[in-house]
C-alpha atoms as a PDB file:
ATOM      1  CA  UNK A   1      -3.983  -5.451 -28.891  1.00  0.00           C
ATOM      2  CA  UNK A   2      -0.915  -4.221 -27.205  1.00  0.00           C
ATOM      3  CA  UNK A   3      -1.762  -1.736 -24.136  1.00  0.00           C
ATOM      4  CA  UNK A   4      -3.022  -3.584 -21.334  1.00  0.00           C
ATOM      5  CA  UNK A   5      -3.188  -1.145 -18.802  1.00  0.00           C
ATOM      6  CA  UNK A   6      -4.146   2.782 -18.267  1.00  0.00           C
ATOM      7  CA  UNK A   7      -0.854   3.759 -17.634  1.00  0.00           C
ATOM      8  CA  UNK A   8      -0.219   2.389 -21.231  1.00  0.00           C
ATOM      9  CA  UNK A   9      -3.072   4.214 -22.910  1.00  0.00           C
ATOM     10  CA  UNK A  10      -2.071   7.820 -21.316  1.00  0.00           C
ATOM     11  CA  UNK A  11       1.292   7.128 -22.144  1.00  0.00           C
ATOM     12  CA  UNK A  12       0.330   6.539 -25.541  1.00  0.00           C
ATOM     13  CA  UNK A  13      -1.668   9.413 -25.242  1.00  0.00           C
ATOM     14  CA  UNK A  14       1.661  11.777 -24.841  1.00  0.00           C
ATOM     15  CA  UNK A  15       3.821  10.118 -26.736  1.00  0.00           C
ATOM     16  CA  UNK A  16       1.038  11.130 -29.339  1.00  0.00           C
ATOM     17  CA  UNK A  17       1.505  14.553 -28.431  1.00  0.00           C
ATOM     18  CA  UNK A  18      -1.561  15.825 -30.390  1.00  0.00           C
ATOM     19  CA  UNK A  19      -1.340  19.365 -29.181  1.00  0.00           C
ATOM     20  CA  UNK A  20      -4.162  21.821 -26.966  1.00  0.00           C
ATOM     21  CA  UNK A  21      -7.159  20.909 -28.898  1.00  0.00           C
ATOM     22  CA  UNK A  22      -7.315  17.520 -27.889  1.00  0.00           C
ATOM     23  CA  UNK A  23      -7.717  16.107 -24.138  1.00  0.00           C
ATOM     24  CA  UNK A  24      -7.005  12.563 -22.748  1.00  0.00           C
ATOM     25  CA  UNK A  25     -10.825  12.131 -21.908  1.00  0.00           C
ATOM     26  CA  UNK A  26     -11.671  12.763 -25.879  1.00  0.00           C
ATOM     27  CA  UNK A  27      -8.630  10.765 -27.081  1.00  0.00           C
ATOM     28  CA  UNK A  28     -10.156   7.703 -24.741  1.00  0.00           C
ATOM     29  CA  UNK A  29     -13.664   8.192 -25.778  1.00  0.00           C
ATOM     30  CA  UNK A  30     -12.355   8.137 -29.603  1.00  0.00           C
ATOM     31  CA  UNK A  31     -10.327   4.819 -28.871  1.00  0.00           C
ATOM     32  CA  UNK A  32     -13.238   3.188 -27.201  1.00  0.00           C
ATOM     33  CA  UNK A  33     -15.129   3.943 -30.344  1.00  0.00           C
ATOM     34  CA  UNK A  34     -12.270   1.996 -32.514  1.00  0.00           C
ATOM     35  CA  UNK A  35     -12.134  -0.514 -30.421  1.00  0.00           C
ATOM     36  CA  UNK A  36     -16.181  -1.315 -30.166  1.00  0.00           C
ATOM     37  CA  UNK A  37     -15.868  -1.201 -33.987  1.00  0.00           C
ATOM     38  CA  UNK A  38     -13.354  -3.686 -34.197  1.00  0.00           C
ATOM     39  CA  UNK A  39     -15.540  -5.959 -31.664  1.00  0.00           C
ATOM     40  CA  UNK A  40     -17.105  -6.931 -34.718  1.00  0.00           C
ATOM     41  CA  UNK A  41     -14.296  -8.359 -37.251  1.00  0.00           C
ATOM     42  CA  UNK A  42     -14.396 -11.977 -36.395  1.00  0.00           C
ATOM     43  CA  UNK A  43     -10.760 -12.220 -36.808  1.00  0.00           C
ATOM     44  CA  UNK A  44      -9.733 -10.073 -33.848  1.00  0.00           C
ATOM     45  CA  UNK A  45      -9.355 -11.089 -29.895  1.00  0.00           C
ATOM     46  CA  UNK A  46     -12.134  -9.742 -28.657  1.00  0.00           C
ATOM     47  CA  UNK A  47     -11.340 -10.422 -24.697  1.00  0.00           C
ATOM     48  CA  UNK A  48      -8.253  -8.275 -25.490  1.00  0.00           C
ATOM     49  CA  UNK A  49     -10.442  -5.531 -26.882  1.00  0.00           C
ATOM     50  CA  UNK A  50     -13.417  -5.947 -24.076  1.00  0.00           C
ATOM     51  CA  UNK A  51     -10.556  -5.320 -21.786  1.00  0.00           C
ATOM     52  CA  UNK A  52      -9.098  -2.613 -23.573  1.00  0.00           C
ATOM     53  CA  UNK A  53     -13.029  -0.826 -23.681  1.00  0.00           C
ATOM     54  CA  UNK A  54     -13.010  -1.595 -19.496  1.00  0.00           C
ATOM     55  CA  UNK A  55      -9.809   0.394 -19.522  1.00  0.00           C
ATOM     56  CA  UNK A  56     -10.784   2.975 -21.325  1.00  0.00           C
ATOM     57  CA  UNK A  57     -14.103   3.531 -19.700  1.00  0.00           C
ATOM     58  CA  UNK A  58     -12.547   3.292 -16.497  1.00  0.00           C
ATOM     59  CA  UNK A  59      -9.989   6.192 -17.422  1.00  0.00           C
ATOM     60  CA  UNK A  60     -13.587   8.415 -18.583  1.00  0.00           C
ATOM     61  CA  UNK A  61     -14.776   8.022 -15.195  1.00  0.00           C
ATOM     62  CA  UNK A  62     -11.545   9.145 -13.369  1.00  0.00           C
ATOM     63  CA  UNK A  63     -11.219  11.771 -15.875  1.00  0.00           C
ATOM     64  CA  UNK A  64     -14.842  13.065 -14.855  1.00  0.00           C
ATOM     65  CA  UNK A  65     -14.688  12.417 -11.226  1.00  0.00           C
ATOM     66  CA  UNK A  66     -10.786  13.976 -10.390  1.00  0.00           C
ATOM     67  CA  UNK A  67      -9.926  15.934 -13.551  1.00  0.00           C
ATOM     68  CA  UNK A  68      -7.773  15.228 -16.216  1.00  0.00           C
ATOM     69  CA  UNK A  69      -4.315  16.723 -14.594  1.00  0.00           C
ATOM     70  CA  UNK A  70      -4.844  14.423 -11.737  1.00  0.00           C
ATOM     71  CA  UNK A  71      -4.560  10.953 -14.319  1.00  0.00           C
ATOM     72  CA  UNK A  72      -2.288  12.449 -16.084  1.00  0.00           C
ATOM     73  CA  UNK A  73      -0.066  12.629 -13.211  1.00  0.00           C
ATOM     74  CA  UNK A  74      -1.435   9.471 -11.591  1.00  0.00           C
ATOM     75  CA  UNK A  75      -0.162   7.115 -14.964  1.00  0.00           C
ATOM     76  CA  UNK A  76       2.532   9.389 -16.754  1.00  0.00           C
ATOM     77  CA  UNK A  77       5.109   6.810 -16.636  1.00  0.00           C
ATOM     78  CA  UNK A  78       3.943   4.340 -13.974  1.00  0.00           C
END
């Protein structure tokens, strides 16, 4: 797994540029989905993906507590 932090991830998340319809709290909630899926191939590293699922989860929760402009502009190209 390659992003390692949130700043990562919400880059990612523009550089995706996915247009109105989708938000940075659904794009993390999909990823976290992926990424509990792949939890179970026995070939992957799952401390890498654990950590990635922290991440994520932890970007929800800001997302719900200060609003999705505020991360945005807290990790847009930290």
């Amino acid at each position: 797994m390659a992003i390692k932090s949130a700043s990562e991830y919400v880059n990612f998340y523009l550089d995706l540029n996915m247009g109105e319809g989708n938000n940075l709290e659904r794009f993390a909630n999909n990823e976290k989905m992926v990424l509990k899926i792949k939890l179970e191939n026995k070939n992957m590293d799952k401390v890498a993906i654990k950590k990635g699922i922290e991440i994520l989860e932890e970007l929800v929760k800001e997302i719900k507590e200060n609003g999705e402009k505020f991360v945005l502009e807290k990790y847009q190209n930290n």
